[in-house]
PDB file of N, CA and C in Angstrom:
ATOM      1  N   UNK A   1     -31.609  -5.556   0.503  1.00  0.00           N
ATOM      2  CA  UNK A   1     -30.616  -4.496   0.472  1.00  0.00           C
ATOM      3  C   UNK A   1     -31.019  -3.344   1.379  1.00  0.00           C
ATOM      4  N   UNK A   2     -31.820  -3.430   2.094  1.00  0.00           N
ATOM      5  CA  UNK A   2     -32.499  -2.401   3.067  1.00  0.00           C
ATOM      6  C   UNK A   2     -31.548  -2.291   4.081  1.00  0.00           C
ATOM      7  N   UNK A   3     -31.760  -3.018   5.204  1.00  0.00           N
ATOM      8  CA  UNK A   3     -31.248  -2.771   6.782  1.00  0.00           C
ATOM      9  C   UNK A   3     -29.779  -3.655   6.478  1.00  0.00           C
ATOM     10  N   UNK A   4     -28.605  -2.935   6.978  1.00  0.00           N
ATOM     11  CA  UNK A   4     -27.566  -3.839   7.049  1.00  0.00           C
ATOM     12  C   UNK A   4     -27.808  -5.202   8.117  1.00  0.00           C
ATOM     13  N   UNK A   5     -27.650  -6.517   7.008  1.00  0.00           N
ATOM     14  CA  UNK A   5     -27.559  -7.699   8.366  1.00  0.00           C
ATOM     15  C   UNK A   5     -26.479  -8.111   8.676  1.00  0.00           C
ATOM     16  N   UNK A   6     -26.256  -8.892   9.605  1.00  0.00           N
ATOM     17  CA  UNK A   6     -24.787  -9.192   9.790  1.00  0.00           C
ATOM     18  C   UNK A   6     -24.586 -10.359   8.376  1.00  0.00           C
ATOM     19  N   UNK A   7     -23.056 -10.462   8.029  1.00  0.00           N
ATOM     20  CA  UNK A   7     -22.779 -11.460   7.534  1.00  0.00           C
ATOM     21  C   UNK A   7     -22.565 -12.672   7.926  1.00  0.00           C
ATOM     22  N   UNK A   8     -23.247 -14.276   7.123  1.00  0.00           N
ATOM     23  CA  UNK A   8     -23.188 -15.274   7.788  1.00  0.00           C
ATOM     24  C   UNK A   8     -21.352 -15.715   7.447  1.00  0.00           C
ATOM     25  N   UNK A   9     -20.999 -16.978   8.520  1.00  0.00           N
ATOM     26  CA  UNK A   9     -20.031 -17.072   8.514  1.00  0.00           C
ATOM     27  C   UNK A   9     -19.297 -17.522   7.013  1.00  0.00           C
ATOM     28  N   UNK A  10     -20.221 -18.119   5.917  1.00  0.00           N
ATOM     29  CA  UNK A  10     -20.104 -18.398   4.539  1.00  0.00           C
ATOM     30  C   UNK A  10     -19.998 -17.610   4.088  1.00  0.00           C
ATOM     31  N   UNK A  11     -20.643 -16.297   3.780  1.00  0.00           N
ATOM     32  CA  UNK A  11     -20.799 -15.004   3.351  1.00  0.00           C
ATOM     33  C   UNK A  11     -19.158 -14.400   3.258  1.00  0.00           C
ATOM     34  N   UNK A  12     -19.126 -14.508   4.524  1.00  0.00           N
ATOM     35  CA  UNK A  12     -17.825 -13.824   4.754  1.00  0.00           C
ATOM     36  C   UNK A  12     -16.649 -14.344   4.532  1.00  0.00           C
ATOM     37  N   UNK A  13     -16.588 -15.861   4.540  1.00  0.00           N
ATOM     38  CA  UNK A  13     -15.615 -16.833   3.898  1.00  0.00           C
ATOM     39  C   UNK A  13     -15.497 -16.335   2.564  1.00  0.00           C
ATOM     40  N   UNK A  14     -16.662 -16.122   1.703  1.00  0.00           N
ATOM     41  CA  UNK A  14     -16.753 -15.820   0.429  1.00  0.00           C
ATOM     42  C   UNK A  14     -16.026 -14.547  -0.313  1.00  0.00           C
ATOM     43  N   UNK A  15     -16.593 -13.442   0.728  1.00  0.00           N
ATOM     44  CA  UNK A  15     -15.951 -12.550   0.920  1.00  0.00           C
ATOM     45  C   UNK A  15     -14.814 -12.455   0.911  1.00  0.00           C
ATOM     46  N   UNK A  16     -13.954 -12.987   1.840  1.00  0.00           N
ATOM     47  CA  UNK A  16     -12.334 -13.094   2.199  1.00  0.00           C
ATOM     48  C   UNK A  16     -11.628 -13.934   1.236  1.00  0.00           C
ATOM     49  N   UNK A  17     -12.203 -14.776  -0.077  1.00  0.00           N
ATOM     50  CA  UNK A  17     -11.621 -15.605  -0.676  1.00  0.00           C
ATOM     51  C   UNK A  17     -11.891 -14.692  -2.145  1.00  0.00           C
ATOM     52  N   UNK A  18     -12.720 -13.735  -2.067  1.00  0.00           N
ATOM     53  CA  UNK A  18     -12.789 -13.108  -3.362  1.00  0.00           C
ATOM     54  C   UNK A  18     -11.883 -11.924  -2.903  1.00  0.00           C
ATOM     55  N   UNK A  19     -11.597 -11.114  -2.222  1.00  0.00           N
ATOM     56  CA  UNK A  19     -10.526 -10.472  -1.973  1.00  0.00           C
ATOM     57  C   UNK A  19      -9.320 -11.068  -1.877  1.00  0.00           C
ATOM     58  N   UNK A  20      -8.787 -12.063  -1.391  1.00  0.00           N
ATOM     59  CA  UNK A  20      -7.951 -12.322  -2.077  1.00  0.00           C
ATOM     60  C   UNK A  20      -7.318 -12.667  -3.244  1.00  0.00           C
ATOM     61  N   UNK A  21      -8.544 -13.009  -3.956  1.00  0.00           N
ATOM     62  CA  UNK A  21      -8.331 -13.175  -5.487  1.00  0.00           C
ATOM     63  C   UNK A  21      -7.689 -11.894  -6.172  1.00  0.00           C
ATOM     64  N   UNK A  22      -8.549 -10.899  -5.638  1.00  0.00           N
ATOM     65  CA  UNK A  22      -8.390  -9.657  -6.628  1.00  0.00           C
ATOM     66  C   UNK A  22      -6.879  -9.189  -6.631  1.00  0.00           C
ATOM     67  N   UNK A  23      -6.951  -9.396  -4.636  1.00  0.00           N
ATOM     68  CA  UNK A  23      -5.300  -9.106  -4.344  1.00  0.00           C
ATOM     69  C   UNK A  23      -4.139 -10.138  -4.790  1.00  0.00           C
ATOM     70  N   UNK A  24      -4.427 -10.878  -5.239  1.00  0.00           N
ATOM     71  CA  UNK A  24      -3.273 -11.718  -6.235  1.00  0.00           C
ATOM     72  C   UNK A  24      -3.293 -11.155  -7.436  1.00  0.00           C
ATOM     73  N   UNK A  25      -4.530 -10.882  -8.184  1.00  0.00           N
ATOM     74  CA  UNK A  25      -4.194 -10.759  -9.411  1.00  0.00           C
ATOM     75  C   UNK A  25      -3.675  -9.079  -9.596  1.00  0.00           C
ATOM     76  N   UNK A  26      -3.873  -8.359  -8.485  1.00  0.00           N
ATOM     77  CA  UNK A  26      -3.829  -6.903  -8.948  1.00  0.00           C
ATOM     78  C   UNK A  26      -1.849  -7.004  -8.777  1.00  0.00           C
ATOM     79  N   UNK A  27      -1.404  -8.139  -7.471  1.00  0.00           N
ATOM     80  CA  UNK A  27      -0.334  -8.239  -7.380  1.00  0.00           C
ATOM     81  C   UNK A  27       0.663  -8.792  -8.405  1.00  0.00           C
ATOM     82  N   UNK A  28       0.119  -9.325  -9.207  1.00  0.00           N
ATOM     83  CA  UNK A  28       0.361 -10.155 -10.728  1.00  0.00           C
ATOM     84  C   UNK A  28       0.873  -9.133 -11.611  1.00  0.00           C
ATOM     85  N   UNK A  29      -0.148  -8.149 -11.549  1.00  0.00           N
ATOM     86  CA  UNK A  29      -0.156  -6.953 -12.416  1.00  0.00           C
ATOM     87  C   UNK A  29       1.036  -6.143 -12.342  1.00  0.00           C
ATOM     88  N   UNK A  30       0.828  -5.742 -10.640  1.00  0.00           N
ATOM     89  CA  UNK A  30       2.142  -4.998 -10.234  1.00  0.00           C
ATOM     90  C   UNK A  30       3.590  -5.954 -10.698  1.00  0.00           C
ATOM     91  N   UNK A  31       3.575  -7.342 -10.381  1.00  0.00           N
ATOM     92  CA  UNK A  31       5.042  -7.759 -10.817  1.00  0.00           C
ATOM     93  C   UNK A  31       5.218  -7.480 -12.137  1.00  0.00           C
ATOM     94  N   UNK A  32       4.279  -7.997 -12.989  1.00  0.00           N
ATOM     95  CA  UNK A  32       4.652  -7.570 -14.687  1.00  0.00           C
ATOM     96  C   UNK A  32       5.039  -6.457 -14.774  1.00  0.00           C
ATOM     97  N   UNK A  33       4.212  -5.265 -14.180  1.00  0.00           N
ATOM     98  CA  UNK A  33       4.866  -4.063 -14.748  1.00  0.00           C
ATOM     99  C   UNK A  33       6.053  -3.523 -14.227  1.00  0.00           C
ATOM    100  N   UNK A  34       6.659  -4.502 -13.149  1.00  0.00           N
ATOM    101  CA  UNK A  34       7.639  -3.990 -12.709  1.00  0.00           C
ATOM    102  C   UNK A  34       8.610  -4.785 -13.658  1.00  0.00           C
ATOM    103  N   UNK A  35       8.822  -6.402 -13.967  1.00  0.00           N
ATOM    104  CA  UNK A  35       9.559  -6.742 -14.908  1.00  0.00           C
ATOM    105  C   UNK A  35       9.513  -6.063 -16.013  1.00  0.00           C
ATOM    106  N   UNK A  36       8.487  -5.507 -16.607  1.00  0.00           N
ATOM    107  CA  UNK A  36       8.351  -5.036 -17.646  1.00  0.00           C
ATOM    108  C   UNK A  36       9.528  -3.835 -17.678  1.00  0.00           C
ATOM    109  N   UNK A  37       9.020  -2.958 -16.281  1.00  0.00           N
ATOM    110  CA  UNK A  37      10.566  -1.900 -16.737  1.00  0.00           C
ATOM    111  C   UNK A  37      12.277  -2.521 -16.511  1.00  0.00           C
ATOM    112  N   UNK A  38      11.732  -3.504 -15.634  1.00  0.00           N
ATOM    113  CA  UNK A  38      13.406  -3.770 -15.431  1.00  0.00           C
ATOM    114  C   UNK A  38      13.726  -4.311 -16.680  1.00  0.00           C
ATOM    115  N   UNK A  39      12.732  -5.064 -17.591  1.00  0.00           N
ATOM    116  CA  UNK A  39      13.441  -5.574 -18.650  1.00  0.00           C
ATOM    117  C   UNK A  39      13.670  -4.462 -20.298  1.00  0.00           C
ATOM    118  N   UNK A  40      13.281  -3.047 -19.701  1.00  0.00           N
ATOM    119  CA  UNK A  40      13.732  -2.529 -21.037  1.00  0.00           C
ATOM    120  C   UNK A  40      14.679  -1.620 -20.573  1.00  0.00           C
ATOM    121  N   UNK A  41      14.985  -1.141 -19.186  1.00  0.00           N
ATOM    122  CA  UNK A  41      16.120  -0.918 -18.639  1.00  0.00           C
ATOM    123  C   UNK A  41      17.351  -1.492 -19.162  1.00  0.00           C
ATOM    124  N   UNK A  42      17.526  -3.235 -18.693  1.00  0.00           N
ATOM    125  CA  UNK A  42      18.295  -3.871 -19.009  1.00  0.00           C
ATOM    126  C   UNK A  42      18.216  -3.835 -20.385  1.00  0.00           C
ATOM    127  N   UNK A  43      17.566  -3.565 -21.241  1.00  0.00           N
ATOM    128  CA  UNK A  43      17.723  -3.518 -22.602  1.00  0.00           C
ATOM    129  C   UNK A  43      18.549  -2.128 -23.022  1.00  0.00           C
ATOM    130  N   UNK A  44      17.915  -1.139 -22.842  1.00  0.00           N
ATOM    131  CA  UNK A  44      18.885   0.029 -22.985  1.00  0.00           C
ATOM    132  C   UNK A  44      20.075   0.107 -22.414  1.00  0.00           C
ATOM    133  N   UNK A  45      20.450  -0.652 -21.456  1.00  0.00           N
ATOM    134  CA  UNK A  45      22.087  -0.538 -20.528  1.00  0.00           C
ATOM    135  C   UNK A  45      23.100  -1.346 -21.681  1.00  0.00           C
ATOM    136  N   UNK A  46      22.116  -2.717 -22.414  1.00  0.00           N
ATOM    137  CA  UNK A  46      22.845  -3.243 -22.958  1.00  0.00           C
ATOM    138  C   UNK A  46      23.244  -2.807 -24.473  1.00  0.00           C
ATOM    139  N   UNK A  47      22.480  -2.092 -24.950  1.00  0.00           N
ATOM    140  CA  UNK A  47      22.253  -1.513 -26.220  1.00  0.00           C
ATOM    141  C   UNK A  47      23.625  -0.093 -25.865  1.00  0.00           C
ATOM    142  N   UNK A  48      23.350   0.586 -24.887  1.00  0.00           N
ATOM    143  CA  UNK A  48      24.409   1.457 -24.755  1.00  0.00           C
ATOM    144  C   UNK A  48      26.001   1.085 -24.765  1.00  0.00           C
ATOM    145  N   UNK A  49      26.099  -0.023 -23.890  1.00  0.00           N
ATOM    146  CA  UNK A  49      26.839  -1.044 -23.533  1.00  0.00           C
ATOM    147  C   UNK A  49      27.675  -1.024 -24.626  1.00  0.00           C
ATOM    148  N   UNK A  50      27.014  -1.657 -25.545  1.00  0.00           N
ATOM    149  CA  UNK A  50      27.091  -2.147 -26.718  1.00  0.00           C
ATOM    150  C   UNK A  50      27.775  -1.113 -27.981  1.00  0.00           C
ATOM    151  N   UNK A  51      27.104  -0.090 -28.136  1.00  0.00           N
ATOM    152  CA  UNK A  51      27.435   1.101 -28.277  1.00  0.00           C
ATOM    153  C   UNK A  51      28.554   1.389 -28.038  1.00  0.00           C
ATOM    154  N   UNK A  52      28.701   1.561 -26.903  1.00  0.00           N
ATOM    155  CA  UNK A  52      30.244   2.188 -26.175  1.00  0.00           C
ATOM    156  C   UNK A  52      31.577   1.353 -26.832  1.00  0.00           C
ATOM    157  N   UNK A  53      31.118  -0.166 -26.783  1.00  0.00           N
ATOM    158  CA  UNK A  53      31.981  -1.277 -27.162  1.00  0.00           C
ATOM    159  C   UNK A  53      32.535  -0.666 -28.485  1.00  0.00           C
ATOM    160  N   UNK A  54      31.597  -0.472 -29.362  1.00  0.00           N
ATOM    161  CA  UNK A  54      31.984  -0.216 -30.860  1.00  0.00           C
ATOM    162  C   UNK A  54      32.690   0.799 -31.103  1.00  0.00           C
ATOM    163  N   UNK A  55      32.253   1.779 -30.390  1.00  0.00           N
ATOM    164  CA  UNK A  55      33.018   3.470 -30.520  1.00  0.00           C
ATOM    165  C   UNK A  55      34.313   2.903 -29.844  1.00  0.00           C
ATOM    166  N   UNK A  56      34.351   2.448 -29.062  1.00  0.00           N
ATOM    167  CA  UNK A  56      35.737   1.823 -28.503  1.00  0.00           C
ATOM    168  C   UNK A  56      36.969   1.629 -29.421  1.00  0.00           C
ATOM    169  N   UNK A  57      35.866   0.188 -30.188  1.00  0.00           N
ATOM    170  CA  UNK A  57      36.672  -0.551 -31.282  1.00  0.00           C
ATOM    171  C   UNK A  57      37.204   0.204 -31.796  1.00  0.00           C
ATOM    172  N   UNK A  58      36.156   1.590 -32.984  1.00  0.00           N
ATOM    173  CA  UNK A  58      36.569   1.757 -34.069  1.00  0.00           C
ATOM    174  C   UNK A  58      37.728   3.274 -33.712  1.00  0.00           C
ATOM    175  N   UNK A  59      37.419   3.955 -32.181  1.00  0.00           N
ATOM    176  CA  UNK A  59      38.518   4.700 -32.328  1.00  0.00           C
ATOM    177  C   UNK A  59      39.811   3.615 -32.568  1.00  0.00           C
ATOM    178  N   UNK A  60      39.955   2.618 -31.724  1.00  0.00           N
ATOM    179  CA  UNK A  60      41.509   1.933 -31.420  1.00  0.00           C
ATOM    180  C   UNK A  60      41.702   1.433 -32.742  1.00  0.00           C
ATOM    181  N   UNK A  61      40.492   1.021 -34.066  1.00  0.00           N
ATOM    182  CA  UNK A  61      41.353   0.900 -35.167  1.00  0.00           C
ATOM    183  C   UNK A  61      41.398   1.475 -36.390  1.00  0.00           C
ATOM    184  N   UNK A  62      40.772   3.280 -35.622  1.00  0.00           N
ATOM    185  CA  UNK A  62      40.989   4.110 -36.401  1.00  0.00           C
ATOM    186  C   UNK A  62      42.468   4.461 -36.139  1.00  0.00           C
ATOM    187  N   UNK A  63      42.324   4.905 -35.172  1.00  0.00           N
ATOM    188  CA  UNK A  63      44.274   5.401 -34.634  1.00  0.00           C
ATOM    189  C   UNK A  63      44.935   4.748 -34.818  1.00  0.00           C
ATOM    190  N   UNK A  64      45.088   3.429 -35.485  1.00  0.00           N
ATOM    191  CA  UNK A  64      45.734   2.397 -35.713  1.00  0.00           C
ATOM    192  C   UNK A  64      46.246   2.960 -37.538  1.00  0.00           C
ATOM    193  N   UNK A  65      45.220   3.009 -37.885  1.00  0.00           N
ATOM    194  CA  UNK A  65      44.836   3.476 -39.202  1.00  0.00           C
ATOM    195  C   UNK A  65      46.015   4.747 -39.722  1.00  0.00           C
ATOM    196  N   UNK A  66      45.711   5.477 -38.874  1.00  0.00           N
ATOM    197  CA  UNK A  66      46.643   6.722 -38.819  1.00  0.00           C
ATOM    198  C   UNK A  66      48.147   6.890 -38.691  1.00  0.00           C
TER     199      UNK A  66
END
């Protein structure tokens, strides 16, 4: 660990195959957390959605009512 040596051409194969590892898995990471928000997004749009539907309903068969 003294004098920097050069790296042998294995070394550096090694090198370049463990960086890419990391960079897949850190990229792994990033997709989950990006599904992760799109999927509670889409959960709240549909829950509102949903929502809206009902208030819908029950004015048209409240005024019905009336």
């Amino acid at each position: 660990m003294g004098s920097p040596e050069p790296a042998s051409a294995v070394e550096q194969a090694v090198a370049a195959r463990i960086a890419a590892a990391v960079a897949r898995r850190e990229q792994r990471r990033s997709d989950r957390a990006a599904r992760a928000c799109r999927r509670v997004y889409g959960l709240a749009q549909r829950h509102s959605a949903k929502l809206r539907r009902l208030d819908d309903r029950d004015r048209a068969t409240g005024a019905a009512d009336e």
